[in-house]
Protein backbone atom coordinates (compact mmCIF):
# COMPACT_ATOMS: atom_id res chain seq x y z
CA UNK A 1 1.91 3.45 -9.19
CA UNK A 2 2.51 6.51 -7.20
CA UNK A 3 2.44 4.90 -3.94
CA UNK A 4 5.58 3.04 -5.03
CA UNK A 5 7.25 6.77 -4.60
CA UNK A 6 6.29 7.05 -1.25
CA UNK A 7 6.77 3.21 0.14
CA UNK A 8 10.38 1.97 -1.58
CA UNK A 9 13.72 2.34 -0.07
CA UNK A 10 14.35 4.19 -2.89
CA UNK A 11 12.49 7.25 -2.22
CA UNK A 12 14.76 9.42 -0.06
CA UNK A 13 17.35 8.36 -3.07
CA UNK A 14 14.75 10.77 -5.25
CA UNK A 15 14.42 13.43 -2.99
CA UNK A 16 11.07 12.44 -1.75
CA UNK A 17 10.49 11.19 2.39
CA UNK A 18 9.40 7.93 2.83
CA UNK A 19 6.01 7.98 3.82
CA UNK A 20 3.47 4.89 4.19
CA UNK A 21 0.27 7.32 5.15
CA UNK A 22 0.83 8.65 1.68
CA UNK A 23 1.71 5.37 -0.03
CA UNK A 24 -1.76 3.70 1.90
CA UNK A 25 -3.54 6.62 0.04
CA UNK A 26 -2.45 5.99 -3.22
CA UNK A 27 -2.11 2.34 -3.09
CA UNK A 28 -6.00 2.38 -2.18
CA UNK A 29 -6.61 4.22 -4.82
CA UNK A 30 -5.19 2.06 -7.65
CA UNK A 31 -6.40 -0.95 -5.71
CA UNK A 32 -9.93 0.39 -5.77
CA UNK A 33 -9.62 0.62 -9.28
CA UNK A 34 -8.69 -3.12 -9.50
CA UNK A 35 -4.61 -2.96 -9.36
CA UNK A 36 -3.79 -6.26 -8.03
CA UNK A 37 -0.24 -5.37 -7.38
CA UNK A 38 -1.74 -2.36 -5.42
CA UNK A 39 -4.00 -4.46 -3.52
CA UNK A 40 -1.10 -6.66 -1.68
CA UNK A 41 0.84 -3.32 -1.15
CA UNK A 42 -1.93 -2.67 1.03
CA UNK A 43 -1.91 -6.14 2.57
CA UNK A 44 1.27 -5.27 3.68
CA UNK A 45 0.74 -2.54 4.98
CA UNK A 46 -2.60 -3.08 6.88
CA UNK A 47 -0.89 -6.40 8.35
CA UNK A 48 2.05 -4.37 9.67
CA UNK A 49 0.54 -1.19 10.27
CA UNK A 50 2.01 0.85 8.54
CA UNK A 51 0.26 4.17 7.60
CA UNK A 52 -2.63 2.90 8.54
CA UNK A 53 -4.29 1.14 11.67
CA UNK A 54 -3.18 -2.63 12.37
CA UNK A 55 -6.04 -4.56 10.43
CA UNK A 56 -5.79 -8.29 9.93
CA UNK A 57 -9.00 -8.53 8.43
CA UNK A 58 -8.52 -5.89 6.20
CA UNK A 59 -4.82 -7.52 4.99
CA UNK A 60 -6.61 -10.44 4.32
CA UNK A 61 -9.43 -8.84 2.16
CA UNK A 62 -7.28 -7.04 0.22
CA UNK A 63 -4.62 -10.18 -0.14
CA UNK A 64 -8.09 -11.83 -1.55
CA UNK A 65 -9.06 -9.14 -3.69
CA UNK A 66 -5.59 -9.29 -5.44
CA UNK A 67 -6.44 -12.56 -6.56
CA UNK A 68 -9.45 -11.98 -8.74
């Protein structure tokens, strides 16, 4: 998942700045193509807020969508 790049410690270890606008973009993505791993990336962020507007709902519908 390319979002991984963007969201992981790791990244400014690759040369690449850690950004979660550009990990919620990708992660959304893969999670709208059913990526369940994708999908509680996103919970995480939308809970937290980061890269993307606070959104307990929305954590919570993606958290359920990564169940299916």
């Amino acid at each position: 998942m390319l979002g991984e790049i963007y969201d992981t410690t790791f990244a400014p270890a690759a040369g690449i700045v850690k950004d979660n606008t550009t990990a919620a973009k990708w992660y959304r993505m893969a999670a709208e193509q059913g990526h369940a791993h994708a999908r509680r990336r996103l919970t995480r962020l939308y809970a937290l807020g980061m890269g993307v507007p606070k959104n307990y709902f929305r954590a919570v519908g993606w958290l359920l969508l990564s169940q299916l």
